[in-house]
Structure formats: C-alpha cells, structure tokens
C-alpha atoms as a PDB file:
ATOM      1  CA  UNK A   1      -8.024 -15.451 -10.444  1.00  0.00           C
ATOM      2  CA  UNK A   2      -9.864 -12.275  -9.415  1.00  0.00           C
ATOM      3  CA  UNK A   3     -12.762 -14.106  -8.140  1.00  0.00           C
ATOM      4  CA  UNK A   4     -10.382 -16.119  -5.410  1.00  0.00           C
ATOM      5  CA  UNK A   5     -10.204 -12.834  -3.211  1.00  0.00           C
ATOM      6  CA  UNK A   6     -12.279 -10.411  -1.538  1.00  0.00           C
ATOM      7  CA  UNK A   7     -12.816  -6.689  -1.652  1.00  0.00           C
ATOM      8  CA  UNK A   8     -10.109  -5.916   0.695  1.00  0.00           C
ATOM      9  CA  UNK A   9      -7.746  -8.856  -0.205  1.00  0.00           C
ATOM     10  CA  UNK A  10      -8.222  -7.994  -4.101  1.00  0.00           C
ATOM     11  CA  UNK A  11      -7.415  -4.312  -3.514  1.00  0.00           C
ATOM     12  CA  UNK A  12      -5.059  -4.164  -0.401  1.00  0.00           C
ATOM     13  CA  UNK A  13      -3.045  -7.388  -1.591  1.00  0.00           C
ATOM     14  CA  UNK A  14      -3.589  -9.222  -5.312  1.00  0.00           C
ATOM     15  CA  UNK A  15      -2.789  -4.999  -6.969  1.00  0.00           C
ATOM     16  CA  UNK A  16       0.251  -4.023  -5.053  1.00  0.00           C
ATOM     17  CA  UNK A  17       1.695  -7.250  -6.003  1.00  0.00           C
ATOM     18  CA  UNK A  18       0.689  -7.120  -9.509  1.00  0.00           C
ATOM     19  CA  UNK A  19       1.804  -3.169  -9.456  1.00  0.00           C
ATOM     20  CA  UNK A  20       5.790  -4.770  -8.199  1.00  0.00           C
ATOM     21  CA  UNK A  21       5.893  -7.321 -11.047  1.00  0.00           C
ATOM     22  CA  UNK A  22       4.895  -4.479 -13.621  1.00  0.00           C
ATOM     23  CA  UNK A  23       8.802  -4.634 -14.766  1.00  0.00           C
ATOM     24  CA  UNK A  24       8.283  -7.576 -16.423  1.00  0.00           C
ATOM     25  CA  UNK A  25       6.622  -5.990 -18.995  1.00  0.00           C
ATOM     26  CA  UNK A  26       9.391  -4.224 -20.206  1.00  0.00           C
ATOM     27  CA  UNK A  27      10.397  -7.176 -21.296  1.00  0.00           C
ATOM     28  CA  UNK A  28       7.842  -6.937 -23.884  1.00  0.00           C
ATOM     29  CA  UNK A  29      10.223  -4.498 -25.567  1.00  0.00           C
ATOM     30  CA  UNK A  30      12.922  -6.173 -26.229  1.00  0.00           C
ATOM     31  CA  UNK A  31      13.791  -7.435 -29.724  1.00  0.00           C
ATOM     32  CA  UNK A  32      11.718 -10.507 -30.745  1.00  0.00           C
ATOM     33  CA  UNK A  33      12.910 -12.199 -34.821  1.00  0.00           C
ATOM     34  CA  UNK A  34       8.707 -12.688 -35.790  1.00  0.00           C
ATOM     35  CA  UNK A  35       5.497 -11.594 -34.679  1.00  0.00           C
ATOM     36  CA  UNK A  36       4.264 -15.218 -33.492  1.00  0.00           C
ATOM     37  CA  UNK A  37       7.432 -14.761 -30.995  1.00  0.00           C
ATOM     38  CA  UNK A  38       6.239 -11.594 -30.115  1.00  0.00           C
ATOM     39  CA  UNK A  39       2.960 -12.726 -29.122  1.00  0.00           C
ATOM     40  CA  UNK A  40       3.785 -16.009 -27.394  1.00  0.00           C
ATOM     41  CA  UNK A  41       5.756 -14.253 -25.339  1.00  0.00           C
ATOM     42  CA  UNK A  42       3.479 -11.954 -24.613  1.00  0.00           C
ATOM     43  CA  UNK A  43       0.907 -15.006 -23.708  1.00  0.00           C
ATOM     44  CA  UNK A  44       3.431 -16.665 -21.410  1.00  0.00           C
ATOM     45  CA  UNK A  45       3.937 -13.240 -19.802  1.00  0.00           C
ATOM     46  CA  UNK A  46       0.694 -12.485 -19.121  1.00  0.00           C
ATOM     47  CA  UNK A  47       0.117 -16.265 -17.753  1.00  0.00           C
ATOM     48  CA  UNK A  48       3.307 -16.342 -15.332  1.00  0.00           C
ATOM     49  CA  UNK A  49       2.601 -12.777 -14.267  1.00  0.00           C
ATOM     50  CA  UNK A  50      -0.640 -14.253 -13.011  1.00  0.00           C
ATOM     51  CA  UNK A  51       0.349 -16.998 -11.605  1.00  0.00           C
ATOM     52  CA  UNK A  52       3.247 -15.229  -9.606  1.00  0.00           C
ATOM     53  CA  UNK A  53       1.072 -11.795  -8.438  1.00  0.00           C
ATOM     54  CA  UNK A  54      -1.725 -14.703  -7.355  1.00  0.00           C
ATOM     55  CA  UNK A  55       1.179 -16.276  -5.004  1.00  0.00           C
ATOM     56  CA  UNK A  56       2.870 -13.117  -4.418  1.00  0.00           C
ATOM     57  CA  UNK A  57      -0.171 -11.558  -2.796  1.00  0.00           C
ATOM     58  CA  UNK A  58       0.127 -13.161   0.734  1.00  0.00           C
ATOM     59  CA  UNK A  59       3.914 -12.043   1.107  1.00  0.00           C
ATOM     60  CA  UNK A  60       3.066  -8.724  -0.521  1.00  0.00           C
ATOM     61  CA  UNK A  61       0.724  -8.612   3.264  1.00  0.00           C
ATOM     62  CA  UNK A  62       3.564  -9.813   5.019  1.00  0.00           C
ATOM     63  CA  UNK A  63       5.768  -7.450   4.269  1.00  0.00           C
ATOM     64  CA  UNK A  64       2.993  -4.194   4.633  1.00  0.00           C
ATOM     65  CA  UNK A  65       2.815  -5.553   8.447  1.00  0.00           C
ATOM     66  CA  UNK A  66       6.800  -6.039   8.732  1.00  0.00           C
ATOM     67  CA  UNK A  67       6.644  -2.388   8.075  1.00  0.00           C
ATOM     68  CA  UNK A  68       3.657  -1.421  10.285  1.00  0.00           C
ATOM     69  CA  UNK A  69       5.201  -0.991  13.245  1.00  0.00           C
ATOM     70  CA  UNK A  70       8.365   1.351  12.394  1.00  0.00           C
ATOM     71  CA  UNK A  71       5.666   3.102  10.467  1.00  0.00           C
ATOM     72  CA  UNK A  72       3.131   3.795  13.193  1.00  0.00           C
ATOM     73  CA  UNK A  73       5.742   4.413  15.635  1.00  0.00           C
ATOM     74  CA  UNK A  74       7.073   7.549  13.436  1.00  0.00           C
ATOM     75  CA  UNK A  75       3.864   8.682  13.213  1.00  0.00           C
ATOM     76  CA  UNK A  76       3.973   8.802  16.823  1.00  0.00           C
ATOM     77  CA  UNK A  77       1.092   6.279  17.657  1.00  0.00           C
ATOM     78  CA  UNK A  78      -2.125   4.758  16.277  1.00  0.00           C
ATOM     79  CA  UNK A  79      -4.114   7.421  14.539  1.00  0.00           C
ATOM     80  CA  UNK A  80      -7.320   5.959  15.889  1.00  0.00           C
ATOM     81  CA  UNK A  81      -4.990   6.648  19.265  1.00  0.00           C
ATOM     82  CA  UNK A  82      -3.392  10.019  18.459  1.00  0.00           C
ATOM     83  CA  UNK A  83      -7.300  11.746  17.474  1.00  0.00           C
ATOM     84  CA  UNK A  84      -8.359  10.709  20.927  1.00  0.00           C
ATOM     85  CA  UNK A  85      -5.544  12.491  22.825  1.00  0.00           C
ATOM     86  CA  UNK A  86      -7.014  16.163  24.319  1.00  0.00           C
ATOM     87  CA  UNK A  87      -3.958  17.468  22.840  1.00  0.00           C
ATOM     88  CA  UNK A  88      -4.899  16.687  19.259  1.00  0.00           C
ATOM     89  CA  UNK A  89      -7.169  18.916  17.288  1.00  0.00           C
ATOM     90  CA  UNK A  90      -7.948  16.608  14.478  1.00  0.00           C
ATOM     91  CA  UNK A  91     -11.618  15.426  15.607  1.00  0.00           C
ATOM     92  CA  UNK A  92     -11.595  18.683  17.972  1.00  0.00           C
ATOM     93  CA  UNK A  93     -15.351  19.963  17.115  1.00  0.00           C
ATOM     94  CA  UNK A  94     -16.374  16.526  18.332  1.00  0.00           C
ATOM     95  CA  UNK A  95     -13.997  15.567  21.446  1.00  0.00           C
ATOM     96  CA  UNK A  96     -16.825  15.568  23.966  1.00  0.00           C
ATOM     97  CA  UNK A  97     -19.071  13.890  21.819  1.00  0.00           C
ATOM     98  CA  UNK A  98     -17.215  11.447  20.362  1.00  0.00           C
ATOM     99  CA  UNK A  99     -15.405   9.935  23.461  1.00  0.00           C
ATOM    100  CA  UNK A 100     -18.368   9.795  25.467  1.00  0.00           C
ATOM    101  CA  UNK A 101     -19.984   7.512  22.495  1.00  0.00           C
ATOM    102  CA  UNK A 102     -16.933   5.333  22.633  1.00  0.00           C
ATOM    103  CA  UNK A 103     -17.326   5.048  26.137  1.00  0.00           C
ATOM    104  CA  UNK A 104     -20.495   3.718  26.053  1.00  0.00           C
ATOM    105  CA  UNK A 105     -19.548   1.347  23.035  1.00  0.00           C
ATOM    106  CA  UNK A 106     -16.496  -0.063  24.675  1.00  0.00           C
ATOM    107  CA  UNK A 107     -17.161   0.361  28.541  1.00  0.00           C
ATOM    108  CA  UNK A 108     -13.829   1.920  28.925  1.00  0.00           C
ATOM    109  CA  UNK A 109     -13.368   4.976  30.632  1.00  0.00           C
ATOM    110  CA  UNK A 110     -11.626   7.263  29.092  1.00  0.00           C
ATOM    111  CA  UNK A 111      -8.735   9.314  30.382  1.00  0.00           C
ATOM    112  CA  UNK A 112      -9.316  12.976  31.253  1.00  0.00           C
ATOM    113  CA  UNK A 113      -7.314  15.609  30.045  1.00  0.00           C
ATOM    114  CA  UNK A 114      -5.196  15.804  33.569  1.00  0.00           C
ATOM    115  CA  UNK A 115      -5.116  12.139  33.312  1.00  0.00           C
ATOM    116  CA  UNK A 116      -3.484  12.173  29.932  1.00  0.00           C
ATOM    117  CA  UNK A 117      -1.000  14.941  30.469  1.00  0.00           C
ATOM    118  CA  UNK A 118      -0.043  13.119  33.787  1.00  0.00           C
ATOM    119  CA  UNK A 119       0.461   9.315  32.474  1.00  0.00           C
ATOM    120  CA  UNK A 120       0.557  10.218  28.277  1.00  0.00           C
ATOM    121  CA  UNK A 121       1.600   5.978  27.723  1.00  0.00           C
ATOM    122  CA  UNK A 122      -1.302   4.562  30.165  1.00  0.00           C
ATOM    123  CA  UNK A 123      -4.095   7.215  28.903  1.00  0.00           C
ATOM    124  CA  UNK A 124      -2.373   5.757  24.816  1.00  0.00           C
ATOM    125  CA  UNK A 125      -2.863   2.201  26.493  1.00  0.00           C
ATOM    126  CA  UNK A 126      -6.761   3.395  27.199  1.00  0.00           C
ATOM    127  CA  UNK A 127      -7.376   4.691  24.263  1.00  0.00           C
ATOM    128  CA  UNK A 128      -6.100   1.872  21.723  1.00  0.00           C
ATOM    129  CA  UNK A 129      -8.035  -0.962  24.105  1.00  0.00           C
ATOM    130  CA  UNK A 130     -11.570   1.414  23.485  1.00  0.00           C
ATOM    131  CA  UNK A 131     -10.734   1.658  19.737  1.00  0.00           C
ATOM    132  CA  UNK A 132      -9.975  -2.148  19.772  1.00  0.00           C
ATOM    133  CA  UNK A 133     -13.644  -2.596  20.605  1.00  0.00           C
ATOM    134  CA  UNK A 134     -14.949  -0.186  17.830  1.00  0.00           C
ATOM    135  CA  UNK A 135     -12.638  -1.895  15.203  1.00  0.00           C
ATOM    136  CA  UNK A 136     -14.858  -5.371  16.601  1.00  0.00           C
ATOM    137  CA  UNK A 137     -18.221  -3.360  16.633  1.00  0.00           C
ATOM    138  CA  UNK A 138     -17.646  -1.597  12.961  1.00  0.00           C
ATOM    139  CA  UNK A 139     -16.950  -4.830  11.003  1.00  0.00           C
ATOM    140  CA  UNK A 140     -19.299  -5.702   7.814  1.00  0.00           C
ATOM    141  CA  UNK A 141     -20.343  -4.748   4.655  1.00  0.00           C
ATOM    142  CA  UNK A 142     -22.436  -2.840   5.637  1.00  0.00           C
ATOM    143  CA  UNK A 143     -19.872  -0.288   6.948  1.00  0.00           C
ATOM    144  CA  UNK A 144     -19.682   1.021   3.217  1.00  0.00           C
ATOM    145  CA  UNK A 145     -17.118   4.186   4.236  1.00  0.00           C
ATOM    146  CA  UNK A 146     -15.024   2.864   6.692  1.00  0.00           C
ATOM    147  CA  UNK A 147     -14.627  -0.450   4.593  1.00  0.00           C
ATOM    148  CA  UNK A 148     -13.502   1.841   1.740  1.00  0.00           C
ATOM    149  CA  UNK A 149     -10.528   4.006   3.733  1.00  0.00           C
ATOM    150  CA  UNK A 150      -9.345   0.485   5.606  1.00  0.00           C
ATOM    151  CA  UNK A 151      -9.073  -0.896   1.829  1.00  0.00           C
ATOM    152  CA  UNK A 152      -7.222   1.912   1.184  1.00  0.00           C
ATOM    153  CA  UNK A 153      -4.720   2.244   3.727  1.00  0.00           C
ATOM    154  CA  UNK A 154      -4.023  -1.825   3.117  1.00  0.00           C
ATOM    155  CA  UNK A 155      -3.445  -0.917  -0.191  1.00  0.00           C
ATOM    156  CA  UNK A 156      -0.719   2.090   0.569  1.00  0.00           C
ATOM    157  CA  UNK A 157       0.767   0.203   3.120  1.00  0.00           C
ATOM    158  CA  UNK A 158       1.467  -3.164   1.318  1.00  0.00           C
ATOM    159  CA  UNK A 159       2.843  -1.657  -2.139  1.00  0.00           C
ATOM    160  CA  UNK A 160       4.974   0.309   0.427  1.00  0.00           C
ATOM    161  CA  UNK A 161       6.284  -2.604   1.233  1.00  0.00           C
ATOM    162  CA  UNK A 162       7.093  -4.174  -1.582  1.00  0.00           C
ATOM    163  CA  UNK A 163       8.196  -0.768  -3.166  1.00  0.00           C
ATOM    164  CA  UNK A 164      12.021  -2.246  -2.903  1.00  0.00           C
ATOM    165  CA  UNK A 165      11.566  -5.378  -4.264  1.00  0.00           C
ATOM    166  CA  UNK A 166       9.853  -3.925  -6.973  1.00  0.00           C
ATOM    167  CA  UNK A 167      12.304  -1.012  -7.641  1.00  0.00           C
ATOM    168  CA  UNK A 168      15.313  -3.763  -7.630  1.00  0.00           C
ATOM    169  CA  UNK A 169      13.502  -5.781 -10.296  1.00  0.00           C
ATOM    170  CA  UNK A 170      12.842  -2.811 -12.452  1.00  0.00           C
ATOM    171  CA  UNK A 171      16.304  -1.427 -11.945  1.00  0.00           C
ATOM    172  CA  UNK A 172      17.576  -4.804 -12.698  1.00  0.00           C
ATOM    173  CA  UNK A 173      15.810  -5.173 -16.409  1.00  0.00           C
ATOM    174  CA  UNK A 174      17.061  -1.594 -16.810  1.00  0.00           C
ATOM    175  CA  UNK A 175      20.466  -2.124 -16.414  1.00  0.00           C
ATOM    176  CA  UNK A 176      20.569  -5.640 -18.317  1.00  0.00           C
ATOM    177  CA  UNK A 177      18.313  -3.632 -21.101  1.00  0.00           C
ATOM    178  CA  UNK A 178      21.430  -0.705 -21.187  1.00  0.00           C
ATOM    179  CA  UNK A 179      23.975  -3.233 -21.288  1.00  0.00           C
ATOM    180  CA  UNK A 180      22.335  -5.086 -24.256  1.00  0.00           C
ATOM    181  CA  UNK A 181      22.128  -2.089 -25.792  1.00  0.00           C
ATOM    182  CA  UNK A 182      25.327  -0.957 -25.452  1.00  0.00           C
ATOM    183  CA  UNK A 183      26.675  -4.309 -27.207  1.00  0.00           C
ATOM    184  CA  UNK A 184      24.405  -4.065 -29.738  1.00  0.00           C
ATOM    185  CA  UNK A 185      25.346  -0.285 -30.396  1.00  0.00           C
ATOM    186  CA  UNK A 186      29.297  -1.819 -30.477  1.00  0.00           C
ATOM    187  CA  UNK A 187      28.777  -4.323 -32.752  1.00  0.00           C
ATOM    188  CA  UNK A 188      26.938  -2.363 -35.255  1.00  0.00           C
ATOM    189  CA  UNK A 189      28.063   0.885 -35.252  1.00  0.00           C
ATOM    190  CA  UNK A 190      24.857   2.704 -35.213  1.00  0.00           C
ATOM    191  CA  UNK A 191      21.381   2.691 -34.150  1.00  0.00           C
ATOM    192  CA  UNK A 192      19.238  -1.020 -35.209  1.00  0.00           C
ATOM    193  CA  UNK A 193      15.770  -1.816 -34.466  1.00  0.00           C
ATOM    194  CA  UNK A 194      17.066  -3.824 -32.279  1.00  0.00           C
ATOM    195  CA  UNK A 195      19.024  -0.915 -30.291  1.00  0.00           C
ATOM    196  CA  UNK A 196      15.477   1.142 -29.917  1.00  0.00           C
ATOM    197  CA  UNK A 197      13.498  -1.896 -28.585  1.00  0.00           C
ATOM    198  CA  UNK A 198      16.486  -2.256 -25.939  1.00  0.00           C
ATOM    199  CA  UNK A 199      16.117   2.086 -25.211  1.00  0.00           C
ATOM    200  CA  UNK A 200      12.161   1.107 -25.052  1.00  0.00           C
ATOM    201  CA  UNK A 201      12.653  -0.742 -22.591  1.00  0.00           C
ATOM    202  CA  UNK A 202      15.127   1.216 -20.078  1.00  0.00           C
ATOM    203  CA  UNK A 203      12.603   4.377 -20.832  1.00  0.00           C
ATOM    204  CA  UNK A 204       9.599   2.561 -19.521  1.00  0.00           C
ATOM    205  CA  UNK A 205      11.572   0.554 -16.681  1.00  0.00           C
ATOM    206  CA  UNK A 206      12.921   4.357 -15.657  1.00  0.00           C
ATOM    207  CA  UNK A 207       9.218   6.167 -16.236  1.00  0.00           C
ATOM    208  CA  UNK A 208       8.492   2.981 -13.813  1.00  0.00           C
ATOM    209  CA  UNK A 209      11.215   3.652 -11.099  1.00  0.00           C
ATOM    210  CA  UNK A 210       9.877   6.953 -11.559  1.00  0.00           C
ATOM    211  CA  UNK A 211       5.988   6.879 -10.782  1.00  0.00           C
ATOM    212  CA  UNK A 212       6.406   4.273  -8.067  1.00  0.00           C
ATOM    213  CA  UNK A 213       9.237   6.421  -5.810  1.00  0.00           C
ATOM    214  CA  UNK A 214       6.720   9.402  -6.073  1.00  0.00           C
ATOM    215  CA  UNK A 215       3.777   7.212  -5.261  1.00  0.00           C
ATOM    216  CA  UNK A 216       4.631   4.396  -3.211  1.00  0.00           C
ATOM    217  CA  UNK A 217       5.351   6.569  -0.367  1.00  0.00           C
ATOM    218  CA  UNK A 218       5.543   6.614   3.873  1.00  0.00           C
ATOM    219  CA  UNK A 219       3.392   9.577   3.520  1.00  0.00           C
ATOM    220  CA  UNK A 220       0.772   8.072   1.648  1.00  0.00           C
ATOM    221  CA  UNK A 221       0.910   5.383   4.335  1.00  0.00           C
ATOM    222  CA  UNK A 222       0.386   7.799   6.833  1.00  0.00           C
ATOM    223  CA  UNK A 223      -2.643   9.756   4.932  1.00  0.00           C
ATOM    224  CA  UNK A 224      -4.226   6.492   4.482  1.00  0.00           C
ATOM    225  CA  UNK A 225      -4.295   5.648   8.115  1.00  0.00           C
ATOM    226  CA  UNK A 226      -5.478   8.735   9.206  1.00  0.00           C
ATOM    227  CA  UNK A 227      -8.207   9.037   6.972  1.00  0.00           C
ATOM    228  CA  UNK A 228      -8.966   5.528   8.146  1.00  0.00           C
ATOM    229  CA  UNK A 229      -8.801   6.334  12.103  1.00  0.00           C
ATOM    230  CA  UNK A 230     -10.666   9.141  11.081  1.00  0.00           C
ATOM    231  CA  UNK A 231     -13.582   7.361   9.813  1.00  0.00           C
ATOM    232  CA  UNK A 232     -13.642   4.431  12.064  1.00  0.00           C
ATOM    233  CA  UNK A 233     -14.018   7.461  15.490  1.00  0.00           C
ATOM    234  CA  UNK A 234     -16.895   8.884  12.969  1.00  0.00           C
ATOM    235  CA  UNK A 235     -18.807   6.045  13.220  1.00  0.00           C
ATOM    236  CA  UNK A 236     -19.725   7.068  16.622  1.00  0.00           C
ATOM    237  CA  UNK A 237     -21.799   9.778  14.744  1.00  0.00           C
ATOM    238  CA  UNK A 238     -23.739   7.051  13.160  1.00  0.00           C
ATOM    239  CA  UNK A 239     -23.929   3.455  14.919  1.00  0.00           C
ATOM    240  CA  UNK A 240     -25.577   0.579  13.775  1.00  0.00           C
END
C-alpha cells in the first residue's frame, strides 16, 4: 500500500488518515470468547483499516484545503506573503537581500515600503504573484529542506482537518464502550473480565481524544506554514 504514494502524499495524506481511523483499535479491547477470535479480528482490522486509510487519503486532502483558506486568512495572509511585507521582522536581517533575489527570479517588482503602507492589498497581490514563481522555480527533489517543511505543513494541515471526524469516531466507540459496560456492570453485580476490556477501551479511546486535541492543532498549522514560507524565501540564499 505504502509503495502507491509519494514522499509528500505518504506523509501529508496516507498518516493523517491512518492517525483518524486509530479508534478502531480500541475495538481490539473489547471482550472476545477465544484467542482465534481475538486474532481474526485483529487480522480483519488491520486489513479494513488499510483498505479504508488507502481510500480515505484523498478526502483526508480535501478537507486540509476546505480548511486552508479560513486558516490563512486568520493568520492574516500567506506567510510566504506576510515575511515580504517591510512591516514584518521575520526575515528582517535579509529584507534587502532577499527581495532583490526574488526580483530577479520572478521579474516582478516589488513594492517599496511607501508603496506598501499606501496600497497594503495591491503590494499583498505583488508579493504572492513573485512567490508564485519561486514555488514553480523551487520544485524537485533536489530541494531536500524545503521539500521537508512543505511535507510537513501538508501533514499539520490535513490531520487538522480531519481532527473532527476523527474525534467523533473515537468519542463514538467511547460512549458505546461505557454503555456496554455499564450493562455488563448491571447484570453482574461486580467487576468481570469482560467489564475491564470494556474500561480498556474508553481509557485508550479518551488517552486518544486526548493526544489528538493537544496535537492536531490551528497553531501547529500555522508553525508549519511559516517554517515552510520561511524556507521557500531562503532559497534565494542558495539557488539552483
């Protein structure tokens, strides 16, 4: 299965997905009456988990770009946009440098610093249709770096996007798991093996709710693309 995708499409797509279908496994935890149960469910797990990450990964990119847009717009802009505005200090060591080398890349002229402050939308305008260029210019392996931070951000912003679906499913087995569990405890009167493979399973459904709010985060997203922009406008440093 691995061998049907890329680098990017491996990392920034196939994992997220298989990251949101993780609940599933709690289902691993629930009771089972023999060990050849036990493992031929496990088997059947592990194949349908495969099958549905492998179809899942093209709607887990779908929904990373659905997002884009809100996402980029509260960061106020493109990165690769923002770093180029005189007002930002992020690449400020290297803001003559830097913009002159894009200049000469893209054969865009860039805005001045009156410019900017005068028309801040047409000199954001400039500045993405330059960068467009250098995103053109910077594609190939070879581009080791920049290849690794636009894996990266792919990878934030997709299992950001599928961080609801995948809380939802994991929330769902949780729930079913506690209500199981509480039936079981009913009819019984006490604690079964049966009641602590139903508790296994809320525990690591909840430790999963857990790590993925903490993780799977709009902040992330935003680190990601920054250190992305970032290295993409430090390319100028280096061209090919």
């Amino acid at each position: 299965m691995l061998k049907g995708f890329d680098t990017y499409s491996r990392t920034a797509r196939l994992y997220p997905s298989l990251i949101a279908i993780v609940p599933f496994v709690g289902l691993l935890f629930l009771p089972t009456t023999s060990v050849v149960e036990a493992l031929t469910r496990a088997g059947l797990l592990v194949l349908c988990a495969g099958a549905i990450a492998y179809a899942f990964a093209s709607y887990v990119r779908f929904r990373g770009k659905s997002l884009e847009g809100d996402i980029i717009a509260r960061m106020g802009g493109w990165p690769s946009t923002s770093m180029l505005r005189h007002r930002d200090s992020t690449i400020d060591a290297d803001k003559a440098s830097l913009p002159h080398a894009l200049e000469e890349l893209s054969g865009v002229a860039l805005p001045s610093e009156a410019e900017e402050r005068a028309d801040p939308v047409a000199a954001d305008a400039v500045y993405r249709s330059a960068t467009k260029v250098l995103l053109e210019a910077r594609r190939g392996p070879e581009q080791h770096v920049l290849l690794g931070e636009n894996v990266s951000y792919g990878f934030w912003r997709n299992l950001y996007g599928v961080k609801s679906i995948a809380l939802i499913l994991a929330t769902s087995i949780a729930i079913a798991s506690a209500i199981f569990l509480t039936l079981d405890l009913r009819s019984t009167g006490g604690w079964t093996t049966e009641s602590v493979h139903f508790l296994y399973a809320i525990v690591f459904e909840a430790l999963y709710i857990v790590l993925l709010s903490l993780t799977a985060s709009e902040s992330m997203v935003h680190r990601a693309a920054r250190s992305y922009a970032e290295a993409l406008l430090r390319t100028l440093d280096h061209p090919r």
